[in-house]
PDB file of N, CA and C in Angstrom:
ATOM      1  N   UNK A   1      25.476 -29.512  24.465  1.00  0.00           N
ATOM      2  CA  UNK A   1      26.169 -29.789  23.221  1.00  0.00           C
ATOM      3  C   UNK A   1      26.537 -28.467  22.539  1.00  0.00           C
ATOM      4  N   UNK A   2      27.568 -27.775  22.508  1.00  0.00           N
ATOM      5  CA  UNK A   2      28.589 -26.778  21.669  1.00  0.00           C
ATOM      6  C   UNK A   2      27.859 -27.209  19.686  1.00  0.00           C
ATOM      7  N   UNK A   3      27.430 -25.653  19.766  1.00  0.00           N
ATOM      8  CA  UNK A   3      27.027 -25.889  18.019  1.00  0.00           C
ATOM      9  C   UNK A   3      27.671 -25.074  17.377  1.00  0.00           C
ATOM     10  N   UNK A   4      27.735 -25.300  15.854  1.00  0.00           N
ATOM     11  CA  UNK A   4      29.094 -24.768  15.314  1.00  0.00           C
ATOM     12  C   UNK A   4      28.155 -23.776  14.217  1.00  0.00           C
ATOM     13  N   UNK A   5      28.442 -22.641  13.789  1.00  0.00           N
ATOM     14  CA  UNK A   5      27.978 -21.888  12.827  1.00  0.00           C
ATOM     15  C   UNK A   5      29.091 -21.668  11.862  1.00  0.00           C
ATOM     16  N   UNK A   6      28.328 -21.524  10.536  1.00  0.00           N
ATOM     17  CA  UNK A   6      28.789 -21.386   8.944  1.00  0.00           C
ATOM     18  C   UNK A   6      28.670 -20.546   8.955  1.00  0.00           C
ATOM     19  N   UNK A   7      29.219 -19.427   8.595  1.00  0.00           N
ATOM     20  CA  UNK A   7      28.811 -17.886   7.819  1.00  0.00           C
ATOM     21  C   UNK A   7      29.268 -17.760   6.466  1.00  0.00           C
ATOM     22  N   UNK A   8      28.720 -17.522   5.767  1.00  0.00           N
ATOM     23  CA  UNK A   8      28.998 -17.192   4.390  1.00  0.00           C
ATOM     24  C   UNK A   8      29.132 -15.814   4.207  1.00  0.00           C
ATOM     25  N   UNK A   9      30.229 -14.914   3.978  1.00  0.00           N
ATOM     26  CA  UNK A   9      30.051 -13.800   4.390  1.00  0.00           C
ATOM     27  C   UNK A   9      29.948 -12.782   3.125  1.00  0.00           C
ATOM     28  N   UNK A  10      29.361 -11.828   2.691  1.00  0.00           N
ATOM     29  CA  UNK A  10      29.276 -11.143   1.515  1.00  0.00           C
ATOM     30  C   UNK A  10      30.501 -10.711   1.250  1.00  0.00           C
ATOM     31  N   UNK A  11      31.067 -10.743  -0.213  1.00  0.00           N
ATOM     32  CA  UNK A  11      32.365 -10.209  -0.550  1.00  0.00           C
ATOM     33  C   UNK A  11      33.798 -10.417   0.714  1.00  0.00           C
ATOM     34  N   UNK A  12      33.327 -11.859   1.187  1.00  0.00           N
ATOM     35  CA  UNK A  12      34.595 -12.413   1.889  1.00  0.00           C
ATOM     36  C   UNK A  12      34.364 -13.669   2.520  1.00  0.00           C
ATOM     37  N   UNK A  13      35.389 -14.190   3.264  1.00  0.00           N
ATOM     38  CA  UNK A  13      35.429 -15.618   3.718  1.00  0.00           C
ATOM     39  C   UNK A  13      34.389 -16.145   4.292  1.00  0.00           C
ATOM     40  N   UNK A  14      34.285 -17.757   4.367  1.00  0.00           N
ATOM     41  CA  UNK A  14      33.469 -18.490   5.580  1.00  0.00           C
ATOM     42  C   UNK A  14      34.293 -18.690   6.722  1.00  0.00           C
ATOM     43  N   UNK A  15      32.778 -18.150   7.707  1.00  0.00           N
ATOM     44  CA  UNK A  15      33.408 -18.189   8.857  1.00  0.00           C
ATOM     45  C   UNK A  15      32.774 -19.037   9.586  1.00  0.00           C
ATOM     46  N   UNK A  16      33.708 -19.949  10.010  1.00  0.00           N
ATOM     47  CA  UNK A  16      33.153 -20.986  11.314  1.00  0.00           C
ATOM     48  C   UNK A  16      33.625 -20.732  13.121  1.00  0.00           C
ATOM     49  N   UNK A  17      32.853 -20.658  13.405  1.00  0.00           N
ATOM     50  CA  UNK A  17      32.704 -20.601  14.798  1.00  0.00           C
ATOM     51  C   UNK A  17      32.104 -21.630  15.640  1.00  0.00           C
ATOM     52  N   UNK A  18      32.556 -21.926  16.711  1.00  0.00           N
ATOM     53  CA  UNK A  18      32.263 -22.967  17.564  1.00  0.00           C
ATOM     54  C   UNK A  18      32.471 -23.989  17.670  1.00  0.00           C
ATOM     55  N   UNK A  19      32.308 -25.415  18.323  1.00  0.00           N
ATOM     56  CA  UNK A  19      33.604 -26.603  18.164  1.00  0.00           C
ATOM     57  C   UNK A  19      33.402 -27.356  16.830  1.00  0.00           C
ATOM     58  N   UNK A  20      34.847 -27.257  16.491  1.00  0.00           N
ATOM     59  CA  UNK A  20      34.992 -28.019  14.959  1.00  0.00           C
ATOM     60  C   UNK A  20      36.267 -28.186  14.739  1.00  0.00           C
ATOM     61  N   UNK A  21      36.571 -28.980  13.724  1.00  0.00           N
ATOM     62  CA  UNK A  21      37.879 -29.626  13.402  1.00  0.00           C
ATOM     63  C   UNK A  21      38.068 -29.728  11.600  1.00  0.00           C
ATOM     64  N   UNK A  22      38.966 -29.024  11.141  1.00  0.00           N
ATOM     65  CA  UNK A  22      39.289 -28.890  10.087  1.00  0.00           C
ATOM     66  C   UNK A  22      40.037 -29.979   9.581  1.00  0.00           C
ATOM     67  N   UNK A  23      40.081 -30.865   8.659  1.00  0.00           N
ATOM     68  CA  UNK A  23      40.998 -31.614   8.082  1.00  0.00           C
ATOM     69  C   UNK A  23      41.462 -32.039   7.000  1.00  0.00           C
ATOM     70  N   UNK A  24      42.568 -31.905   6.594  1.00  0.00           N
ATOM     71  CA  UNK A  24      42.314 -32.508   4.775  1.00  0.00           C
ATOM     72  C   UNK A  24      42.031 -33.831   4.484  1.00  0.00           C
ATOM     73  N   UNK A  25      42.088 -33.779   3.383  1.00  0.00           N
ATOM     74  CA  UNK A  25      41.343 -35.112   2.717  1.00  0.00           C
ATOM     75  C   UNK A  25      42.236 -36.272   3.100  1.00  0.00           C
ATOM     76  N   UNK A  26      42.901 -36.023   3.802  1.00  0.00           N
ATOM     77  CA  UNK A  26      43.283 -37.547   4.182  1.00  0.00           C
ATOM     78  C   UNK A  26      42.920 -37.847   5.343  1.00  0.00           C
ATOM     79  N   UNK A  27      41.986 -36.706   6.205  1.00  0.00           N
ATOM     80  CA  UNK A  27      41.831 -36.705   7.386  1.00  0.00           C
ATOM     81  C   UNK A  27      42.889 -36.515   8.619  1.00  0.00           C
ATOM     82  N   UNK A  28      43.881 -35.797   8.244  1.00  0.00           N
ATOM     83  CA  UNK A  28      44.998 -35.519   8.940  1.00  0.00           C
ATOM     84  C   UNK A  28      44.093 -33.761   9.456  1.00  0.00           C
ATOM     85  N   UNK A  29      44.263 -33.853  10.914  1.00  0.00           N
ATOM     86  CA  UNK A  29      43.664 -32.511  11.293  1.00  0.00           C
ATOM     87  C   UNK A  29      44.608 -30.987  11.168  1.00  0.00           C
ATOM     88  N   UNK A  30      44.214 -29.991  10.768  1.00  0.00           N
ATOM     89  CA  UNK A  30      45.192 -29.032  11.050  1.00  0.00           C
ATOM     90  C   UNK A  30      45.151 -28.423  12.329  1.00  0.00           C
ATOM     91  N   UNK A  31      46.055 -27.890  13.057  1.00  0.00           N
ATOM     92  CA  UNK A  31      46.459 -27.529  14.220  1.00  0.00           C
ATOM     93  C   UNK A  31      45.622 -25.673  14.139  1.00  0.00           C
ATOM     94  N   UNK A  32      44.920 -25.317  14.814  1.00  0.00           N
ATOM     95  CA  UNK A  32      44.434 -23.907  14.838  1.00  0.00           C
ATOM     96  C   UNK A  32      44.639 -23.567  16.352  1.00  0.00           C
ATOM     97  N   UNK A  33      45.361 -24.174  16.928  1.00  0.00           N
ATOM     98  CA  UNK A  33      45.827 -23.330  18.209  1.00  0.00           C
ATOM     99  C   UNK A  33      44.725 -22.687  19.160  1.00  0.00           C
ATOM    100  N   UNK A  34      43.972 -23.810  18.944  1.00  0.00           N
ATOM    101  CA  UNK A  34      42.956 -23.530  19.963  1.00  0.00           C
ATOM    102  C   UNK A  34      42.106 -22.585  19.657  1.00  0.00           C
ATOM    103  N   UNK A  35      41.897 -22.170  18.482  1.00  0.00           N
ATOM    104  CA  UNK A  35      40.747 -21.068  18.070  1.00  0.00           C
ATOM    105  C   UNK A  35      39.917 -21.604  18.096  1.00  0.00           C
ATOM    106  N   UNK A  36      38.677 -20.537  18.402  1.00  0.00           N
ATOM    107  CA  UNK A  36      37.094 -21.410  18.245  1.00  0.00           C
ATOM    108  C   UNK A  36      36.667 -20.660  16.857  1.00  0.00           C
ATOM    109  N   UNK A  37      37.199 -19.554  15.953  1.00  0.00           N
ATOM    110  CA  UNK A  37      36.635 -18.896  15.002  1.00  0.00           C
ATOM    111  C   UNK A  37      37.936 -18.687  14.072  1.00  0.00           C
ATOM    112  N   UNK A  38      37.644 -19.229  13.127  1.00  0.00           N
ATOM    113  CA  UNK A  38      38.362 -19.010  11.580  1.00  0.00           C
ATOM    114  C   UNK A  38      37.746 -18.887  10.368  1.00  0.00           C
ATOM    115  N   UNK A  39      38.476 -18.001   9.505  1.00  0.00           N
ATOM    116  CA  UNK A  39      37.906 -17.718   8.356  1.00  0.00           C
ATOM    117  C   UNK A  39      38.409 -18.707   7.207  1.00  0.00           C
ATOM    118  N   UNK A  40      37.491 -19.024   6.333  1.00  0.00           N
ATOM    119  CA  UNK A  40      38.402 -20.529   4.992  1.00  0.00           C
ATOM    120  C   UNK A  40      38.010 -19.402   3.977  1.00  0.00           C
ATOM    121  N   UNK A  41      38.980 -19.436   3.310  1.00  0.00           N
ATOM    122  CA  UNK A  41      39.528 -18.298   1.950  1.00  0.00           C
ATOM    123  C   UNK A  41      38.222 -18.932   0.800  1.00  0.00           C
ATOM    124  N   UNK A  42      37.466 -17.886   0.375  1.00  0.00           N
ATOM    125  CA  UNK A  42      36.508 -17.872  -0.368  1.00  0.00           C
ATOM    126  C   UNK A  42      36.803 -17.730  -2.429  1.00  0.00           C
ATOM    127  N   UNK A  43      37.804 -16.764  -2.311  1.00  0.00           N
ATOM    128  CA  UNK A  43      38.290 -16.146  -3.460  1.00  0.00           C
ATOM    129  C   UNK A  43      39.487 -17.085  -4.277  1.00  0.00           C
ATOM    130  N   UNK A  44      40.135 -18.058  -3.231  1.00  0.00           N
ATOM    131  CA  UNK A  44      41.328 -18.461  -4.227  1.00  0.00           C
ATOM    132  C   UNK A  44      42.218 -17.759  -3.966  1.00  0.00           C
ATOM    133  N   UNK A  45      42.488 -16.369  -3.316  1.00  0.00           N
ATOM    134  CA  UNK A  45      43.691 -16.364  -3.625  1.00  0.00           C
ATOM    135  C   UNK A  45      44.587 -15.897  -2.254  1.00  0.00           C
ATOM    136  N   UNK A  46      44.255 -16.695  -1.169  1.00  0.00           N
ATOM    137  CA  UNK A  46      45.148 -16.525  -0.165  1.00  0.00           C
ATOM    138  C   UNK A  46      46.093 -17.432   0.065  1.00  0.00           C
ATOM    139  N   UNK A  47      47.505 -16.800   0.473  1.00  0.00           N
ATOM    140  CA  UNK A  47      48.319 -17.604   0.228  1.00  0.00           C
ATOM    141  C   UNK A  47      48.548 -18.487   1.911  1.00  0.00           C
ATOM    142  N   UNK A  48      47.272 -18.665   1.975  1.00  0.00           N
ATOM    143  CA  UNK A  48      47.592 -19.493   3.415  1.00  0.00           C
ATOM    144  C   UNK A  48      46.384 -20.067   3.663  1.00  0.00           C
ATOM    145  N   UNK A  49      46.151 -20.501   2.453  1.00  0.00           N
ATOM    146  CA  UNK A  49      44.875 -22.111   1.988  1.00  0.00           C
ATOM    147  C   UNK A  49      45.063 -22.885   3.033  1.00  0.00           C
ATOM    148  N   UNK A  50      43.952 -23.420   3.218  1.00  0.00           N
ATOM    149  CA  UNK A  50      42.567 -22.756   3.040  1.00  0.00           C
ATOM    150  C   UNK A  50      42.204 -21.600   3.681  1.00  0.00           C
ATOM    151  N   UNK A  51      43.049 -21.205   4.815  1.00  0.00           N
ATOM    152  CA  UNK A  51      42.735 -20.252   5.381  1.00  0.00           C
ATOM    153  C   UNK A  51      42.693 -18.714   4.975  1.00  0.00           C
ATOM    154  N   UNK A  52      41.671 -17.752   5.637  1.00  0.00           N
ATOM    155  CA  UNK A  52      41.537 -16.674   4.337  1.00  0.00           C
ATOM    156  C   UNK A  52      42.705 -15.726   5.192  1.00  0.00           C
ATOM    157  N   UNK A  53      43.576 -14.738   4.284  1.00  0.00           N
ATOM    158  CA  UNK A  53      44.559 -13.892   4.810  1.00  0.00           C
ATOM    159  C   UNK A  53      44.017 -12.809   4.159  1.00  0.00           C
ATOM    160  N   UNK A  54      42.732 -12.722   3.819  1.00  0.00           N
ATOM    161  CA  UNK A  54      42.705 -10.933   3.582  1.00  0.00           C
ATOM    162  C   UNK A  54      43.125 -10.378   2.186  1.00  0.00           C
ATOM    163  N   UNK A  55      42.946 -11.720   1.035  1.00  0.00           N
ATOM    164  CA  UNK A  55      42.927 -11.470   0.036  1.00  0.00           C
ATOM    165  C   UNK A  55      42.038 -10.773  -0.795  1.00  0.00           C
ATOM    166  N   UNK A  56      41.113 -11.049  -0.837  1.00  0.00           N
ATOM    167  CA  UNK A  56      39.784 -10.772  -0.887  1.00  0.00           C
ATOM    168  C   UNK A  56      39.630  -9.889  -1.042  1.00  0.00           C
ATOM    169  N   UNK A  57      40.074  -8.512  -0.016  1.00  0.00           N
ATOM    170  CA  UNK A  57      40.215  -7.066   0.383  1.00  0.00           C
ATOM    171  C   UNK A  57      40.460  -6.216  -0.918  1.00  0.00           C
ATOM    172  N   UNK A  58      41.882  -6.829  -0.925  1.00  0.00           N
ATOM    173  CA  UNK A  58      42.787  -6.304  -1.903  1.00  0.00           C
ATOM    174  C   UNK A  58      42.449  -6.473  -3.834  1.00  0.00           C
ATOM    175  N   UNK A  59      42.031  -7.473  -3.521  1.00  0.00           N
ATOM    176  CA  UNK A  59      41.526  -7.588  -4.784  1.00  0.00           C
ATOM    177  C   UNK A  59      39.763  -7.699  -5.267  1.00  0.00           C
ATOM    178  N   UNK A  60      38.952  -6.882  -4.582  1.00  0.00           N
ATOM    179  CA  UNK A  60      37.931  -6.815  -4.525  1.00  0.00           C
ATOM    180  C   UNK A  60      36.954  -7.725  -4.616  1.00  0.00           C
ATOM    181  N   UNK A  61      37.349  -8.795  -4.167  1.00  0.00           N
ATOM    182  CA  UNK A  61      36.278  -9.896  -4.563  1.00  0.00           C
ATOM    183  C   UNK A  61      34.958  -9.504  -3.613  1.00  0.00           C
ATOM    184  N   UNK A  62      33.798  -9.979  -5.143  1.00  0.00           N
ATOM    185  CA  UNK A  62      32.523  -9.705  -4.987  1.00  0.00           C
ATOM    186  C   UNK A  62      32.132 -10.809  -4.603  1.00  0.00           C
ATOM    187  N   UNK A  63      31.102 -11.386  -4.444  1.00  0.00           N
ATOM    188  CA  UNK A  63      30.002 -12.214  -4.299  1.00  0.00           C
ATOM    189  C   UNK A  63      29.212 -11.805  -3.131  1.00  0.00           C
ATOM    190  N   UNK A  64      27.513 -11.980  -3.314  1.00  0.00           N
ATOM    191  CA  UNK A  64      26.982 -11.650  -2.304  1.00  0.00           C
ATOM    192  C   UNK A  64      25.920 -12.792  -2.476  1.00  0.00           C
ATOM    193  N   UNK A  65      25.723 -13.223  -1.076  1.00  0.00           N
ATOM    194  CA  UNK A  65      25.202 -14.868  -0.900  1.00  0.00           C
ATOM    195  C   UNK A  65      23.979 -14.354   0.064  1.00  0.00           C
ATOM    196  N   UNK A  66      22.947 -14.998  -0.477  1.00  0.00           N
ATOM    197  CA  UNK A  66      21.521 -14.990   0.316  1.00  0.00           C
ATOM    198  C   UNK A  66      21.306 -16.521   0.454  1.00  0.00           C
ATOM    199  N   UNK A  67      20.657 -16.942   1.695  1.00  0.00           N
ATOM    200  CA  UNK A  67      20.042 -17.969   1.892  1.00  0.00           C
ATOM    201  C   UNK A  67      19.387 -18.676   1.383  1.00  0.00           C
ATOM    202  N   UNK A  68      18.915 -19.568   1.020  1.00  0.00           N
ATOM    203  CA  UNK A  68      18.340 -20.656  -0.087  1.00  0.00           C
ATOM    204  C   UNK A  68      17.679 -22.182   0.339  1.00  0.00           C
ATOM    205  N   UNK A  69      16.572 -23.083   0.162  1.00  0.00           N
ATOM    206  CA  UNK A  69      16.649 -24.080   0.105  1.00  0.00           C
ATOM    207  C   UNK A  69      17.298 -25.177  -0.940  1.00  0.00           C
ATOM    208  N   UNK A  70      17.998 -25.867  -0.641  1.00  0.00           N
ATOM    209  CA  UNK A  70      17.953 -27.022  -1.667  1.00  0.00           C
ATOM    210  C   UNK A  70      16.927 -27.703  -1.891  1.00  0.00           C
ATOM    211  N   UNK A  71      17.032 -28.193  -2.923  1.00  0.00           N
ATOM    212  CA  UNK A  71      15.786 -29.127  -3.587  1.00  0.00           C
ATOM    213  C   UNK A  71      15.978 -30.371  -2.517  1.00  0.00           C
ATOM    214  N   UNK A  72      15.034 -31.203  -2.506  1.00  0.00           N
ATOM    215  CA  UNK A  72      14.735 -32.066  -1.583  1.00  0.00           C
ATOM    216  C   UNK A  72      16.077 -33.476  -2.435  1.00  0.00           C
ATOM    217  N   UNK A  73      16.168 -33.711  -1.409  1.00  0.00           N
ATOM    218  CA  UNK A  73      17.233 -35.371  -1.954  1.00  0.00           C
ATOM    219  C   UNK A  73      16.528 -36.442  -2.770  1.00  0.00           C
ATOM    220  N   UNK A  74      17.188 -36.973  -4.073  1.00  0.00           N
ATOM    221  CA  UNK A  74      15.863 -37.994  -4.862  1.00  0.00           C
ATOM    222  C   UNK A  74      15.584 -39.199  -3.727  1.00  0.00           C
ATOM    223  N   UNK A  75      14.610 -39.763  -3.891  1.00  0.00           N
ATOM    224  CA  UNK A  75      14.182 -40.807  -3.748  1.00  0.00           C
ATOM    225  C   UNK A  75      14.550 -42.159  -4.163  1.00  0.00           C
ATOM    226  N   UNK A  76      15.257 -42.733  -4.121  1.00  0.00           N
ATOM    227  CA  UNK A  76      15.581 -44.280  -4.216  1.00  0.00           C
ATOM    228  C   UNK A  76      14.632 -45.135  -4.233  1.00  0.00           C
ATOM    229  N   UNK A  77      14.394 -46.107  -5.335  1.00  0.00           N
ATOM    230  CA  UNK A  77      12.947 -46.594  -5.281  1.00  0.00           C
ATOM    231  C   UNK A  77      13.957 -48.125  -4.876  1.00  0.00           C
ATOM    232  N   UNK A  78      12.818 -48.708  -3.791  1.00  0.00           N
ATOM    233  CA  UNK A  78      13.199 -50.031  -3.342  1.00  0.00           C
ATOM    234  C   UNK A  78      13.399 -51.189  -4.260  1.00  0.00           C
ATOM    235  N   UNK A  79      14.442 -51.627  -3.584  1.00  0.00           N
ATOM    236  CA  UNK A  79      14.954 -52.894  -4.598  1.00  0.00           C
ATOM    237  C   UNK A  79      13.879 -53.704  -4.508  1.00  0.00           C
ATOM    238  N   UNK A  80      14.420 -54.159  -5.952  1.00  0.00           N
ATOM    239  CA  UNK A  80      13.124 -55.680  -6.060  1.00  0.00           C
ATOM    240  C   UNK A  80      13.329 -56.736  -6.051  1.00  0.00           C
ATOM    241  N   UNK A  81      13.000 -57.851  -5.456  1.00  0.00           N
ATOM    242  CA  UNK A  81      13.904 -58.676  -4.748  1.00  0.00           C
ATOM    243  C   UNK A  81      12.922 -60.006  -5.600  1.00  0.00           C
TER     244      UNK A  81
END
């Protein structure tokens, strides 16, 4: 089974690698020409959304992302019947 990695990358895009399928919200897929690795624009301001073009660069966008747990998912208490 082919596994796919997230990268969150400091002061630039996420990068996915390995088999995956991008699609918008209507579920219509976009065409990536057979890439196994693309970057999705982090900053807002690439003009080739979602995909990142290296905006980022130019306009110094910061952020620097460390790893984290989420809090655990609530609990649903069983219906009462």
């Amino acid at each position: 089974m082919a596994t796919t990695t997230i990268t969150i990358r400091n002061d630039g895009s996420i990068r996915i690698e390995g088999d995956f399928q991008i699609v918008d919200q209507d579920g219509k897929p976009f065409g990536l020409a057979g890439r196994s690795k693309i970057g999705l624009c982090r900053c807002g301001h690439s003009e080739n959304k979602p995909f990142c073009d290296g905006s980022h660069k130019r306009l110094n966008f910061q952020s620097v992302i460390q790893a984290f747990d989420l809090p655990p998912l609530p609990t649903t208490p069983p219906a009462k019947v």
